[in-house]
C-alpha atoms as a PDB file:
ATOM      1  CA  UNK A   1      77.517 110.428 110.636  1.00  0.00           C
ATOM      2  CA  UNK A   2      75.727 108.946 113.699  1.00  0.00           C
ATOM      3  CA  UNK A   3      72.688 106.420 112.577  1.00  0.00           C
ATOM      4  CA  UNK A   4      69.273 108.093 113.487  1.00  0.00           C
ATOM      5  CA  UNK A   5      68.265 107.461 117.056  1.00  0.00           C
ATOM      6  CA  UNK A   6      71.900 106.905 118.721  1.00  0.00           C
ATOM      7  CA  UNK A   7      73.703 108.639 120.930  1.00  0.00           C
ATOM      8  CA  UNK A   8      76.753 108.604 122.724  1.00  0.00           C
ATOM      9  CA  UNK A   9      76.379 107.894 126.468  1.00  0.00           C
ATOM     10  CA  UNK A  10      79.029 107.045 129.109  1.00  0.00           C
ATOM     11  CA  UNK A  11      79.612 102.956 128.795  1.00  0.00           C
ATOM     12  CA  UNK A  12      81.478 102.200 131.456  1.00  0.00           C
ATOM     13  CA  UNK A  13      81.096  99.713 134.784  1.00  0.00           C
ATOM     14  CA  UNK A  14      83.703 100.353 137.343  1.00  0.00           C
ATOM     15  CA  UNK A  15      84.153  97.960 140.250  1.00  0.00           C
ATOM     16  CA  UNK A  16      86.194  99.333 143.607  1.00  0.00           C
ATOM     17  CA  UNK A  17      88.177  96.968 145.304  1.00  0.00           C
ATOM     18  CA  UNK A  18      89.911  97.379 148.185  1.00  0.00           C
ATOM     19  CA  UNK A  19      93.454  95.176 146.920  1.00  0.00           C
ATOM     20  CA  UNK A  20      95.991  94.762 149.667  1.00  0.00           C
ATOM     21  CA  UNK A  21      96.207  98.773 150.923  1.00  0.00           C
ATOM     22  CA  UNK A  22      95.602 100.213 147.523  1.00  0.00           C
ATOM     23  CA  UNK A  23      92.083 101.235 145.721  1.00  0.00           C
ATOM     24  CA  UNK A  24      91.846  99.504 142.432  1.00  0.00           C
ATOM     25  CA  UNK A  25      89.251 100.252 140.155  1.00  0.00           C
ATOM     26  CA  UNK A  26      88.275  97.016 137.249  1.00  0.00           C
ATOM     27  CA  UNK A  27      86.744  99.342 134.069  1.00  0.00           C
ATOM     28  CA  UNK A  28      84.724  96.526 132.162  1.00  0.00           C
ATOM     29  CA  UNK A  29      83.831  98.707 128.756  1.00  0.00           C
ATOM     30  CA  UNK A  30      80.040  97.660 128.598  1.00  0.00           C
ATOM     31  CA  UNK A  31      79.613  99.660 125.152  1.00  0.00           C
ATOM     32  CA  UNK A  32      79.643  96.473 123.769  1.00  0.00           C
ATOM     33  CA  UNK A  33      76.926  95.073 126.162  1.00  0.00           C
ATOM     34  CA  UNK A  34      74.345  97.653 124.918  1.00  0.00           C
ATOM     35  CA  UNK A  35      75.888  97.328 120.956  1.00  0.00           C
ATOM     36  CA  UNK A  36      77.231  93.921 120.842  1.00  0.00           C
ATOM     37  CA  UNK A  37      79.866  91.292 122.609  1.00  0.00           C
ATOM     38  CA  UNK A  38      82.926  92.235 120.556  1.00  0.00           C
ATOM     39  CA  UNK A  39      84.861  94.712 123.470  1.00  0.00           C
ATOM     40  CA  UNK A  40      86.053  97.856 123.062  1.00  0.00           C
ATOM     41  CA  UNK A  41      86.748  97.831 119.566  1.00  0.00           C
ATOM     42  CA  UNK A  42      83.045  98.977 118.629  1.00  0.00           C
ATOM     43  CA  UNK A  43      84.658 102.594 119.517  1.00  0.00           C
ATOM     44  CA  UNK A  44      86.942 102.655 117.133  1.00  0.00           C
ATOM     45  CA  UNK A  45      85.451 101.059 114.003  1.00  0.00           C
ATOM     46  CA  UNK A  46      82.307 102.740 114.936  1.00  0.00           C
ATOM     47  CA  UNK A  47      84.290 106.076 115.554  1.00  0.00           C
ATOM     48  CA  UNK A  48      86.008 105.590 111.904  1.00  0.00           C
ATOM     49  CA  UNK A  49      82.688 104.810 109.784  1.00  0.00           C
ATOM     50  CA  UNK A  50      80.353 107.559 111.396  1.00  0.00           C
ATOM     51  CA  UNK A  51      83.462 110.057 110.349  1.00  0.00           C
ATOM     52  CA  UNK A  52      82.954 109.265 106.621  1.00  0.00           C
ATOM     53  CA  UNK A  53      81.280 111.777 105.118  1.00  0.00           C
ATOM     54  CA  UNK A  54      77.716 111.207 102.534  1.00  0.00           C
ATOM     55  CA  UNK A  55      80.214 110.094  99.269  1.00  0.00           C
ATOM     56  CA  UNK A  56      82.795 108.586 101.058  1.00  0.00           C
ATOM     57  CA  UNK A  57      80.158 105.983 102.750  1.00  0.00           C
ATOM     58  CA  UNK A  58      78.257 105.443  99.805  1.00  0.00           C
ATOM     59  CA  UNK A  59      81.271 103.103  98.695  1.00  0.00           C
ATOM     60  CA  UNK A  60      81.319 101.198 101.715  1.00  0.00           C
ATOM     61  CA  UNK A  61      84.392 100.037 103.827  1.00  0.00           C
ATOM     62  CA  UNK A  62      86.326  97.419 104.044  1.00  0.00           C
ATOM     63  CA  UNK A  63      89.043  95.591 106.797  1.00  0.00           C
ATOM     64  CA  UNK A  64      90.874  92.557 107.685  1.00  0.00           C
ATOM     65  CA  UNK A  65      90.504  91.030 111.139  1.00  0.00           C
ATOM     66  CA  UNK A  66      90.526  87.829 112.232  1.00  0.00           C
ATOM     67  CA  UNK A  67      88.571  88.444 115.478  1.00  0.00           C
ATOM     68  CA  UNK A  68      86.599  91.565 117.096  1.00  0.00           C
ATOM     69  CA  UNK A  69      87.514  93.906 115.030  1.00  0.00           C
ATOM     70  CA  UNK A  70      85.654  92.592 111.366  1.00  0.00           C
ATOM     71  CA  UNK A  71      82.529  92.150 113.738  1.00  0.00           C
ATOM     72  CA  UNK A  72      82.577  95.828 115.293  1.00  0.00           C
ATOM     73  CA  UNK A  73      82.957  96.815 111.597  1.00  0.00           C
ATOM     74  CA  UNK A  74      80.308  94.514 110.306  1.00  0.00           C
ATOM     75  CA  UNK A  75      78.019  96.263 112.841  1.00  0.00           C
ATOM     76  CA  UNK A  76      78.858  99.872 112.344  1.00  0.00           C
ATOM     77  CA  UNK A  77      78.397  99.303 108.734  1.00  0.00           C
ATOM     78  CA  UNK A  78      75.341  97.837 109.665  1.00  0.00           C
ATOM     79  CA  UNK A  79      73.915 100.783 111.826  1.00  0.00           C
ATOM     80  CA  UNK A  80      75.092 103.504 108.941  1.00  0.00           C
ATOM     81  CA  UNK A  81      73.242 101.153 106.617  1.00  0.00           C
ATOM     82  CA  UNK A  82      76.404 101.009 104.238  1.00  0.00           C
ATOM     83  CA  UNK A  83      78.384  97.741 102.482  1.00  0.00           C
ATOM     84  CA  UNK A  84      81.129  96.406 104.654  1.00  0.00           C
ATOM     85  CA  UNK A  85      83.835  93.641 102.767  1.00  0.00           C
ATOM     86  CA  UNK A  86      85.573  91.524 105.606  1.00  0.00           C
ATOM     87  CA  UNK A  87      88.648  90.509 105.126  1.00  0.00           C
ATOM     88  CA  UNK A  88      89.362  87.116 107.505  1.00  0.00           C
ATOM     89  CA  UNK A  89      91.881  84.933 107.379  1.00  0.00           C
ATOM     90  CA  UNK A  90      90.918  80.550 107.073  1.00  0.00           C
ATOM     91  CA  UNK A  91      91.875  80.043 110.641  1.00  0.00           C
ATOM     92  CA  UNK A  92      90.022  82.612 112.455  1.00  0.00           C
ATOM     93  CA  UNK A  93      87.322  81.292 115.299  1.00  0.00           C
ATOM     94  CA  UNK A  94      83.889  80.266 113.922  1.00  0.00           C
ATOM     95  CA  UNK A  95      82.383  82.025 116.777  1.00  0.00           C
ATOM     96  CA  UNK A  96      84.213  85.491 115.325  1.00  0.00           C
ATOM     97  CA  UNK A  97      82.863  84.450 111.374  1.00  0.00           C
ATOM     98  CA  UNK A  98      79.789  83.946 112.687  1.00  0.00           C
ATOM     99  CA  UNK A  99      79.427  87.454 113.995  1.00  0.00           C
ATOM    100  CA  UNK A 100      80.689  89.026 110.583  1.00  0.00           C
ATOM    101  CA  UNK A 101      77.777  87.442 109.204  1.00  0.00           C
ATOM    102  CA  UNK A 102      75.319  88.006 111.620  1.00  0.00           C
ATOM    103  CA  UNK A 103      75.825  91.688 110.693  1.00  0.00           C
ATOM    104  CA  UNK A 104      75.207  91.354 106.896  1.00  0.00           C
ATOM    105  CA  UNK A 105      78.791  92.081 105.863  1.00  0.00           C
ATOM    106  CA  UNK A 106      80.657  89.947 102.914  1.00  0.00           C
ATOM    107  CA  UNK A 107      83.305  87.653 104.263  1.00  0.00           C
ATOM    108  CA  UNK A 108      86.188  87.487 102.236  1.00  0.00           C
ATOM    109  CA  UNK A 109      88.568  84.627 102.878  1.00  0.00           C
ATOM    110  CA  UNK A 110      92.463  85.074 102.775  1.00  0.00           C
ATOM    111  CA  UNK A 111      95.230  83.259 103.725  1.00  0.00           C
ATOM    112  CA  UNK A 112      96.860  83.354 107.588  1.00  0.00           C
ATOM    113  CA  UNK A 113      99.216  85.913 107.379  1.00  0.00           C
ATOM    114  CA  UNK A 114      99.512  89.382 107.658  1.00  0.00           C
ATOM    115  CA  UNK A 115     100.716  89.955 104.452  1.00  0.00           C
ATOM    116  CA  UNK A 116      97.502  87.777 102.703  1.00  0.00           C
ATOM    117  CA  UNK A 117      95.044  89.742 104.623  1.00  0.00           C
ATOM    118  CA  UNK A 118      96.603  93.056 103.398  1.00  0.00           C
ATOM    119  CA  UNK A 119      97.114  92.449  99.937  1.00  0.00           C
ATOM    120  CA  UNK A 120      93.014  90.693  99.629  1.00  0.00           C
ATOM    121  CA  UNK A 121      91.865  94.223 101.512  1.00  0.00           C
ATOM    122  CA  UNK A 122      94.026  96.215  99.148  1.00  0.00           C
ATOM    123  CA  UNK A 123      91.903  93.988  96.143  1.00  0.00           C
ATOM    124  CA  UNK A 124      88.732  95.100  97.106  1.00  0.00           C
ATOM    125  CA  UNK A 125      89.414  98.256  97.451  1.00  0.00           C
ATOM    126  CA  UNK A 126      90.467  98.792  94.036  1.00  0.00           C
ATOM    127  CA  UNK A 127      87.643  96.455  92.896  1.00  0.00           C
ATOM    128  CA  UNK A 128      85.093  98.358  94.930  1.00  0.00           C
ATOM    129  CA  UNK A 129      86.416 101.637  95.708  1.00  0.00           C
ATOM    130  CA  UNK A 130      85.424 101.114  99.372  1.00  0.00           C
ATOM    131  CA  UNK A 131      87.128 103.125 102.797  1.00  0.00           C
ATOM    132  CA  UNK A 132      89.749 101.096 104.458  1.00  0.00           C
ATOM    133  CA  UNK A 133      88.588 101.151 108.409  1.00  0.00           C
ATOM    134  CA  UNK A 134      92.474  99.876 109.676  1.00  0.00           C
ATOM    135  CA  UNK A 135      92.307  97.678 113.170  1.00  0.00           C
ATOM    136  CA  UNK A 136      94.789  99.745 114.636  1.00  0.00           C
ATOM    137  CA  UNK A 137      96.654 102.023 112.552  1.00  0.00           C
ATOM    138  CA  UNK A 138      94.182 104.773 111.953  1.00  0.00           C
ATOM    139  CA  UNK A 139      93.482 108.020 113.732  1.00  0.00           C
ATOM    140  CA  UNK A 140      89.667 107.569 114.027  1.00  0.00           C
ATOM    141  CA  UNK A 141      89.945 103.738 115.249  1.00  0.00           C
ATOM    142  CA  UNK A 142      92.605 105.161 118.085  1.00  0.00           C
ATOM    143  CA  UNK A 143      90.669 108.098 119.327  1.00  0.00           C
ATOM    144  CA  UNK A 144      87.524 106.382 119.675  1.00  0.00           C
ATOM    145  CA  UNK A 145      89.259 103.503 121.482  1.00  0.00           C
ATOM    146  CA  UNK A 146      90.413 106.535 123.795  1.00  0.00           C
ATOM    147  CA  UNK A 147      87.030 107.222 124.978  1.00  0.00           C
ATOM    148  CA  UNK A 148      86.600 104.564 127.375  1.00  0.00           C
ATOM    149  CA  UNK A 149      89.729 106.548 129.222  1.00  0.00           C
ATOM    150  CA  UNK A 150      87.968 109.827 128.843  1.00  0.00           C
ATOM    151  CA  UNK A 151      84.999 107.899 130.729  1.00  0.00           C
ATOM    152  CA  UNK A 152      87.252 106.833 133.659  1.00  0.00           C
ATOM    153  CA  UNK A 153      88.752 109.505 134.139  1.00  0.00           C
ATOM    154  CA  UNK A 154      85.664 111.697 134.048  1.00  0.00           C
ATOM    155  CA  UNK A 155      83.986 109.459 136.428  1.00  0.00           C
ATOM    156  CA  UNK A 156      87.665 108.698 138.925  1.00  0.00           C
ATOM    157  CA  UNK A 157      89.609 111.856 137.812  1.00  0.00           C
ATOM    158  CA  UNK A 158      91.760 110.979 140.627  1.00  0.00           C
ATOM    159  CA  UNK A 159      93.278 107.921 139.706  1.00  0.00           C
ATOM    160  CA  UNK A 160      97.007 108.399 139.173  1.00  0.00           C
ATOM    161  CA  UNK A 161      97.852 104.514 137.289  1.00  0.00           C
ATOM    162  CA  UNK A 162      95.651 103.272 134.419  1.00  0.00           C
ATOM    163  CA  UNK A 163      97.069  99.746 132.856  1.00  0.00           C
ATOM    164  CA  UNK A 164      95.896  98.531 129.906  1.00  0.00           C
ATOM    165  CA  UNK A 165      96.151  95.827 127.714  1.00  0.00           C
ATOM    166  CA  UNK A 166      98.718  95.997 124.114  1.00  0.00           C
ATOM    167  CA  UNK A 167      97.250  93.867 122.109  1.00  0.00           C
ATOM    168  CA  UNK A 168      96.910  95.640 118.137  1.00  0.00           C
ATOM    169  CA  UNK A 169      98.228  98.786 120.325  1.00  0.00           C
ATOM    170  CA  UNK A 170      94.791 100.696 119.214  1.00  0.00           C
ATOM    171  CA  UNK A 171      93.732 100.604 122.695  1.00  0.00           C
ATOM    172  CA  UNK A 172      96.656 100.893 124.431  1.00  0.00           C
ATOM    173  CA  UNK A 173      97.596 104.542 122.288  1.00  0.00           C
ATOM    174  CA  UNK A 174      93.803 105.865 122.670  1.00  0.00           C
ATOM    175  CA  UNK A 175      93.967 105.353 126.187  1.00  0.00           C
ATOM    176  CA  UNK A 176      97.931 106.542 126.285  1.00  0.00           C
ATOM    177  CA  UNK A 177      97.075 109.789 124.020  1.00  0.00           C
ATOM    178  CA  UNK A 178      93.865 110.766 126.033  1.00  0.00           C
ATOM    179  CA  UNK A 179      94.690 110.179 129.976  1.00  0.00           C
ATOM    180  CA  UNK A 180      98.466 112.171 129.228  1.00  0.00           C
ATOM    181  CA  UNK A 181      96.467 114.833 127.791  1.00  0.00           C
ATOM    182  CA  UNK A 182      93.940 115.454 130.728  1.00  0.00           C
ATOM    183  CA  UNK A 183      96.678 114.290 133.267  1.00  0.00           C
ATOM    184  CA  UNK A 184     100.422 114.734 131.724  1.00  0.00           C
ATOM    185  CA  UNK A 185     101.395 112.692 135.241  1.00  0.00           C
ATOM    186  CA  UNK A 186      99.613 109.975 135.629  1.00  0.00           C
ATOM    187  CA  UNK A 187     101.111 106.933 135.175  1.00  0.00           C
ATOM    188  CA  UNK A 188     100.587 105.157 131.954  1.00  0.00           C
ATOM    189  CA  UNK A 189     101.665 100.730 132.427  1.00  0.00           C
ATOM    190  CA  UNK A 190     100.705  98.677 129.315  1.00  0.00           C
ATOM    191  CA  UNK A 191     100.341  94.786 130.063  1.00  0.00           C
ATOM    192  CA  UNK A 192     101.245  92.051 127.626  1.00  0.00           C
ATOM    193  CA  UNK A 193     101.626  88.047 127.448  1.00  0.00           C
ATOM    194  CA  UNK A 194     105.247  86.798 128.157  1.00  0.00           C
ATOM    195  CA  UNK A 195     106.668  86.846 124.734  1.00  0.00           C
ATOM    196  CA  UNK A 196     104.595  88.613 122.663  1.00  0.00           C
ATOM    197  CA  UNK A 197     106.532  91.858 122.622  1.00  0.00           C
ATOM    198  CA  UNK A 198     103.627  93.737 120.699  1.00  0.00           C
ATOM    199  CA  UNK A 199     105.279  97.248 122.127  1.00  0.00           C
ATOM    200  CA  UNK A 200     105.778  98.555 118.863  1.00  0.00           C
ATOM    201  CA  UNK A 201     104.061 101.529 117.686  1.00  0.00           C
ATOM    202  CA  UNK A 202     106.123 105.086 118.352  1.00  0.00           C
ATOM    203  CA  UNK A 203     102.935 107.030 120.147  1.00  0.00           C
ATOM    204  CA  UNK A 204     102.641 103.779 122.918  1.00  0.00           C
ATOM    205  CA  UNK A 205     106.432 103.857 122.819  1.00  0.00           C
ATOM    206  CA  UNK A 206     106.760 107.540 123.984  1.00  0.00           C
ATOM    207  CA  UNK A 207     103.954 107.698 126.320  1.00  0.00           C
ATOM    208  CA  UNK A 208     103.715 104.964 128.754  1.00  0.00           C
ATOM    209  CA  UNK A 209     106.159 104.442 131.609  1.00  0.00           C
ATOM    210  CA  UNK A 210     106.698 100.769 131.965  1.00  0.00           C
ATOM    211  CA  UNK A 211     105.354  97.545 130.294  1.00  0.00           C
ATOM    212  CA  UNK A 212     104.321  94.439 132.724  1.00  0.00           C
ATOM    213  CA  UNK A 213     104.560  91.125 131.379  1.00  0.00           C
ATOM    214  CA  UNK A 214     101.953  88.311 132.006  1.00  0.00           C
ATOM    215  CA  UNK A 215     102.112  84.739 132.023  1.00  0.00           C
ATOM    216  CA  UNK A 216      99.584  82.596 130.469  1.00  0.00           C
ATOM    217  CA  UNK A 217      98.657  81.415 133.905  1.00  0.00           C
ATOM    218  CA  UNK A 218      97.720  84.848 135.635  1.00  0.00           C
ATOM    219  CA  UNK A 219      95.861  85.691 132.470  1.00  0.00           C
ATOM    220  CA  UNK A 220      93.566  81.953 132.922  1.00  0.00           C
ATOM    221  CA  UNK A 221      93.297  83.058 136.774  1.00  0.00           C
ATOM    222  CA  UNK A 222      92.055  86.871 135.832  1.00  0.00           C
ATOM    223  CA  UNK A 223      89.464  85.099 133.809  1.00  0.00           C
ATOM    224  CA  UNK A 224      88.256  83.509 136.513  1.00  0.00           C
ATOM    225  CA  UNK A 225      88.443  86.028 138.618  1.00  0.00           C
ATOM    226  CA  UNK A 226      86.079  87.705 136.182  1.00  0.00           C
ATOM    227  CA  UNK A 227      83.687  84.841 135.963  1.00  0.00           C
ATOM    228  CA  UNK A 228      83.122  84.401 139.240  1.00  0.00           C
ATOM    229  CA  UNK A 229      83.283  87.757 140.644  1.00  0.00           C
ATOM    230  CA  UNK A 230      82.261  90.524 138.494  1.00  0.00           C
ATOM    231  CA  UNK A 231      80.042  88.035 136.450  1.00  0.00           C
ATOM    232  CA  UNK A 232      81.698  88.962 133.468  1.00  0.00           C
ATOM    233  CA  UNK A 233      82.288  87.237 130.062  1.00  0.00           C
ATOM    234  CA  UNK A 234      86.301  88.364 129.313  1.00  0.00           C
ATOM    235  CA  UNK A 235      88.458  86.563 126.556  1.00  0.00           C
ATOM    236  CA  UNK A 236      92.027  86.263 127.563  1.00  0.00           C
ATOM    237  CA  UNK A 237      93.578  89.475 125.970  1.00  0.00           C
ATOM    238  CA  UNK A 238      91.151  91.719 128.124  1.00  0.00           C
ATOM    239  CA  UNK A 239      91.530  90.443 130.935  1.00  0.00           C
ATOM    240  CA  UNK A 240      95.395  90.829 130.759  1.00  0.00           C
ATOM    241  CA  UNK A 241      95.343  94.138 132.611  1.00  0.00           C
ATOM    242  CA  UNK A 242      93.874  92.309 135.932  1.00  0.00           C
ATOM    243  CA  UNK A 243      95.937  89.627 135.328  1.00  0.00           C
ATOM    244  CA  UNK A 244      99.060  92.268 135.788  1.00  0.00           C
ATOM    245  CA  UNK A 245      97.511  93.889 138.769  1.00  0.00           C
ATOM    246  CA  UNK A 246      97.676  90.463 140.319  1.00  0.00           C
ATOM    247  CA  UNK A 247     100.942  89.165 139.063  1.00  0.00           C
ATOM    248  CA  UNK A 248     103.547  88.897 141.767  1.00  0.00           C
ATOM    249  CA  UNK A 249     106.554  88.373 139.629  1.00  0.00           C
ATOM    250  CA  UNK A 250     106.447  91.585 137.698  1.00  0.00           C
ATOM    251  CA  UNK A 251     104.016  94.376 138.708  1.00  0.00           C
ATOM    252  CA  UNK A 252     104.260  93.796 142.537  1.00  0.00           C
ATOM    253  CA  UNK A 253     107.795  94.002 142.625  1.00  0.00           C
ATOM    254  CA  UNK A 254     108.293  97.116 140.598  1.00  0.00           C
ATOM    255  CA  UNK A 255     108.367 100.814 141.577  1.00  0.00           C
ATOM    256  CA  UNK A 256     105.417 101.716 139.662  1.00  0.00           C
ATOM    257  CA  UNK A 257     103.253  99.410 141.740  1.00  0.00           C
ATOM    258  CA  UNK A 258     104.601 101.281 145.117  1.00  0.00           C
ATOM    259  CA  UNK A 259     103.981 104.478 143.858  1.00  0.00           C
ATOM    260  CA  UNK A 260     100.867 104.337 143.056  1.00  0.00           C
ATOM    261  CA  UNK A 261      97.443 104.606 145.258  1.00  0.00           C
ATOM    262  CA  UNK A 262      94.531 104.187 142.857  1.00  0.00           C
ATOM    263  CA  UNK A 263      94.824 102.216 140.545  1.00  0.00           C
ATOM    264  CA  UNK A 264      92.596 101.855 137.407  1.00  0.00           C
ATOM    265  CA  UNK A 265      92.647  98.478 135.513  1.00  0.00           C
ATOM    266  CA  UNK A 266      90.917  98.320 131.602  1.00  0.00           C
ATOM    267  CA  UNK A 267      88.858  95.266 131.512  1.00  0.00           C
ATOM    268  CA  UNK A 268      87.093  94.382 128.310  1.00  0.00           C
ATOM    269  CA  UNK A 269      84.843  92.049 127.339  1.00  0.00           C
ATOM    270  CA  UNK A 270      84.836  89.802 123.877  1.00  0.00           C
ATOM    271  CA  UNK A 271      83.988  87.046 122.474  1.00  0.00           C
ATOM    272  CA  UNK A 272      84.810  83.754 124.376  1.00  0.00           C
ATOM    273  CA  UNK A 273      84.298  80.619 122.393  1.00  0.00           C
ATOM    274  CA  UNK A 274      82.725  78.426 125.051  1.00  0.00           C
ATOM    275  CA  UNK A 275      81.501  74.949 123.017  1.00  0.00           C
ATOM    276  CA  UNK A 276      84.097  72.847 124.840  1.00  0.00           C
ATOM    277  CA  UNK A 277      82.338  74.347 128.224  1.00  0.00           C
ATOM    278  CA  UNK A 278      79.070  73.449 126.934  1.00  0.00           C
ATOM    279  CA  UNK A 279      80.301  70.061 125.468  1.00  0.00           C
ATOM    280  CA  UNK A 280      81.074  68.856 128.203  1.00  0.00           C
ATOM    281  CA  UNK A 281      78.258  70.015 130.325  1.00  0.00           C
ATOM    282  CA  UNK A 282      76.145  68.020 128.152  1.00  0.00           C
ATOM    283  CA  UNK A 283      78.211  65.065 128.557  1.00  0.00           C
END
């Protein structure tokens, strides 16, 4: 159910570098730059609502986030002109709340866990009747994440390494599910922060072919790296696939990194909550 007046267009900015001997390729998804700041995640949530049919939207949707993903829904709620209940735990970033309302949507406070934020979404929809739109866990939300892979791939079909950031894992199986399918070889390498261990979900599990950890420092210098280079806004957990690319305690010294010639690294922007920058600017 696509909103009068959109359509779907490739969204991707790919920057070629030439790093050490091999081509790397950054993919900054810049679907949110013509939709809104909150990264990749539009896809999906947008993916999920315009899939509801005429009765099904009528009763709305509902989530719990407590960062991009209650904003993406906020707006593609917005855009099919339906009711969208948010779900957000009391210690999620202002700048993230703010964006939930921006979009019209009800904010709906719970408390910080997992647990909280499940049972308040489970409420409302019994209260309201509205369409859970899951952050990570749903078909629609990890297909349409998987388009920004279709993109790369259509535009550098021969790249034969794609990493990608874990995070929920929505991104991480989209992209897993749709480069395996056009390209059963090429080398899947999913990046995560030293210690989170968010490697969970069985279809990331049983498609990609190594996971690189990252330490908070390569992440802060990937940022950078962003900022100053490709003059692009990234919050830490998208920039976390750079940040592997340029680790030299665990990418550089594995196999993967040897074997492979063109590399393509997932980039996505978000929301970065810069008030102490501007603080102390002011200052």
């Amino acid at each position: 159910m696509l909103p009068e007046g959109m359509r779907v267009t490739a969204s991707c900015a790919i920057y070629l570098f030439n790093f050490l001997q091999y081509m790397v390729l950054i993919v900054v998804d810049i679907c949110c730059i013509v939709l809104c700041r909150e990264a990749f995640k539009i896809r999906g949530a947008s993916n999920s609502i315009f899939a509801l049919d005429n009765s099904q939207a009528a009763k709305g949707v509902v989530t719990h986030s407590s960062g991009n993903h209650a904003a993406v829904v906020a707006l593609a709620a917005k855009l099919c002109g339906i009711s969208a209940y948010i779900v957000i735990p009391k210690n999620a970033p202002a700048c993230k709340v703010d964006n939930v309302k921006r979009y019209g949507s009800q904010v709906i406070w719970s408390d910080v866990t997992m647990d909280s934020r499940e049972s308040m979404a489970k409420k409302v929809q019994e209260e309201t009747g509205a369409i859970l739109i899951h952050p990570f866990n749903d078909k629609y939300t990890i297909s349409g994440q998987g388009t920004v892979c279709l993109e790369l791939l259509e535009q550098v079909p021969k790249i034969d390494t794609i990493i990608v950031p874990i995070s929920g894992g929505s991104l991480i199986s989209g992209v897993a599910l749709a480069a395996k399918a056009i390209n059963p070889s090429i080398r899947i390498l999913p990046a995560e922060p030293k210690g989170a261990d968010d490697l969970a979900q069985p279809v990331v599990r049983d498609l990609v072919d190594d996971v690189i950890v990252v330490y908070d420092n390569a992440i802060v210098d990937a940022m950078k790296m962003c900022y100053e280079t490709l003059k692009v806004a990234v919050e830490p957990s998208g920039a976390i696939g750079l940040a592997a690319a340029l680790s030299d305690d665990e990418f550089k010294q594995s196999s993967a990194w040897h074997e492979s010639n063109k590399i393509g690294i997932i980039v996505s922007r978000g929301n970065v909550d810069l008030s102490v920058l501007w603080d102390s600017l002011y200052k």
